[in-house]
C-alpha atoms as a PDB file:
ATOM      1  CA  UNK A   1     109.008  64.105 -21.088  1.00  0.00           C
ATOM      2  CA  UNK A   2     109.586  64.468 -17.462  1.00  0.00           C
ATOM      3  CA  UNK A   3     113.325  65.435 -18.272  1.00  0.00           C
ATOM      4  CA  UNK A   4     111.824  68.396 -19.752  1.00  0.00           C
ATOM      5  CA  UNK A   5     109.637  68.998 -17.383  1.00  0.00           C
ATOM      6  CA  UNK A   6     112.456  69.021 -14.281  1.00  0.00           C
ATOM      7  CA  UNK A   7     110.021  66.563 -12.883  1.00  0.00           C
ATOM      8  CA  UNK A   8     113.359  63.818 -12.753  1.00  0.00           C
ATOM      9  CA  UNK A   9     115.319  62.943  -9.567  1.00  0.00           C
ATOM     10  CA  UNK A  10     118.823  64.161  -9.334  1.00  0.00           C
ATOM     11  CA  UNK A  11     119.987  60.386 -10.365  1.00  0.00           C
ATOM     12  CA  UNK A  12     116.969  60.178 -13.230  1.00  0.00           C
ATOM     13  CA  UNK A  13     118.626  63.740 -14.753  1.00  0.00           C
ATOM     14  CA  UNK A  14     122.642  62.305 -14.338  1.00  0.00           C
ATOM     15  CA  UNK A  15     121.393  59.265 -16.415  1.00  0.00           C
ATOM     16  CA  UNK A  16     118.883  61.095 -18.899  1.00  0.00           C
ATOM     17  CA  UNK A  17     121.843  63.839 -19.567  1.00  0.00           C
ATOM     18  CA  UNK A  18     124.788  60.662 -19.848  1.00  0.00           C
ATOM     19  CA  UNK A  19     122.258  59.092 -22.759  1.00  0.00           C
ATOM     20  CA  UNK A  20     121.840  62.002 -24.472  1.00  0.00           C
ATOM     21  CA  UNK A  21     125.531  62.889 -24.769  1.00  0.00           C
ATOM     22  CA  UNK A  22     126.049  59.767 -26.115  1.00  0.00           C
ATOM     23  CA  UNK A  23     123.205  58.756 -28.569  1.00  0.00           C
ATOM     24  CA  UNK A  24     122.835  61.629 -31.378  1.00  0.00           C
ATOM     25  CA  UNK A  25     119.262  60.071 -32.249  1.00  0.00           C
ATOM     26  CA  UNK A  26     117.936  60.460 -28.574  1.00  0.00           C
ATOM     27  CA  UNK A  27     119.809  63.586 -28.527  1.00  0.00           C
ATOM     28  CA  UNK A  28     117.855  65.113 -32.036  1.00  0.00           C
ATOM     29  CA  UNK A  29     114.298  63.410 -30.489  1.00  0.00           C
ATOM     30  CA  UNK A  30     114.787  65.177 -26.957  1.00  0.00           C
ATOM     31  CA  UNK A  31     115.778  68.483 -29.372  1.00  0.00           C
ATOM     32  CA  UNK A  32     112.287  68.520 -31.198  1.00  0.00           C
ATOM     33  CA  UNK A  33     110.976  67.890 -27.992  1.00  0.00           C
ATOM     34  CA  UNK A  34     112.111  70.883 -26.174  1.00  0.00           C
ATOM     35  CA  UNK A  35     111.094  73.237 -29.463  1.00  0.00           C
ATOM     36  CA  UNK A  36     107.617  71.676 -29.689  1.00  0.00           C
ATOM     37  CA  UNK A  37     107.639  72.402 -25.676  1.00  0.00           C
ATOM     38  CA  UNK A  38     108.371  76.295 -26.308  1.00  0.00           C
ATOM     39  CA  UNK A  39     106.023  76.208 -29.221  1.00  0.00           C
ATOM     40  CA  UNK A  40     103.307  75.133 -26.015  1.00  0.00           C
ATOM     41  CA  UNK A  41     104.144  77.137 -23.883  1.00  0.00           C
ATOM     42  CA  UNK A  42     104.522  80.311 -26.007  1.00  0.00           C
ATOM     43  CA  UNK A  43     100.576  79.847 -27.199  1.00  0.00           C
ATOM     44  CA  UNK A  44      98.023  82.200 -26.802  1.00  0.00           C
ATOM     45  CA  UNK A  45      95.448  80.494 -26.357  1.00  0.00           C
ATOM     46  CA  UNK A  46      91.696  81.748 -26.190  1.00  0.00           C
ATOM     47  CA  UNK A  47      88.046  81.335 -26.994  1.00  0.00           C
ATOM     48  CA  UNK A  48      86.380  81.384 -30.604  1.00  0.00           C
ATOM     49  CA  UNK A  49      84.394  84.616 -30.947  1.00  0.00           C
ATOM     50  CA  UNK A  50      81.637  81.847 -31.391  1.00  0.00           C
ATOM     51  CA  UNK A  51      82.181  80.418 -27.738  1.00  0.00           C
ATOM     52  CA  UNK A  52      82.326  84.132 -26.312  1.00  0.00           C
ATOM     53  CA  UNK A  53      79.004  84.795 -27.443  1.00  0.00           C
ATOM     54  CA  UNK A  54      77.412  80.949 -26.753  1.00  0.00           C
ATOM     55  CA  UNK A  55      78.698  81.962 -22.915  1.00  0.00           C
ATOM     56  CA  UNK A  56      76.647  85.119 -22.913  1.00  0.00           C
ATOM     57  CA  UNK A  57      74.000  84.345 -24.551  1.00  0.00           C
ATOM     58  CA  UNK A  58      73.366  81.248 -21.690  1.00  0.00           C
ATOM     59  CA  UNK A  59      74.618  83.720 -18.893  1.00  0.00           C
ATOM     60  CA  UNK A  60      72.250  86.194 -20.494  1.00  0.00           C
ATOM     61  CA  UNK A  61      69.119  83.651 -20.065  1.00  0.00           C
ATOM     62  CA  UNK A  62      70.277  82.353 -16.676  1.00  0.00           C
ATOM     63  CA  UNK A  63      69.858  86.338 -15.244  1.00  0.00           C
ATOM     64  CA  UNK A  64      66.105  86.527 -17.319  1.00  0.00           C
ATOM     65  CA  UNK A  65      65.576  83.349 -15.545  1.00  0.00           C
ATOM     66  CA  UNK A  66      66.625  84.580 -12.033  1.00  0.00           C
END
């Protein structure tokens, strides 16, 4: 994960990238990895209508409150 993540050292990456040129099954795991990574990272991601209106109803009672 950290190999996707460019979070390896310089030596970590020549080692990671040496394995994966030479092991097809770590090379088709580390594939799915980096699609289910763009899949992440491409999500819009955002409140239920349901949680939008929980928020302002409580932010609604904290001002009557105030």
């Amino acid at each position: 994960m950290r190999r996707l993540y460019l979070e390896t050292s310089p030596e970590e990456t020549k080692a990671i990238d040496k394995a994966l040129l030479t092991n097809n099954e770590l090379q088709r795991q580390y594939n799915e990895l980096i699609a289910v990574k763009k899949e992440l990272d491409s999500a819009q991601l955002q409140p239920s209508d349901a949680a939008i209106k929980n928020i302002l109803h409580y932010a609604q009672g904290l001002q009557e409150h105030s």
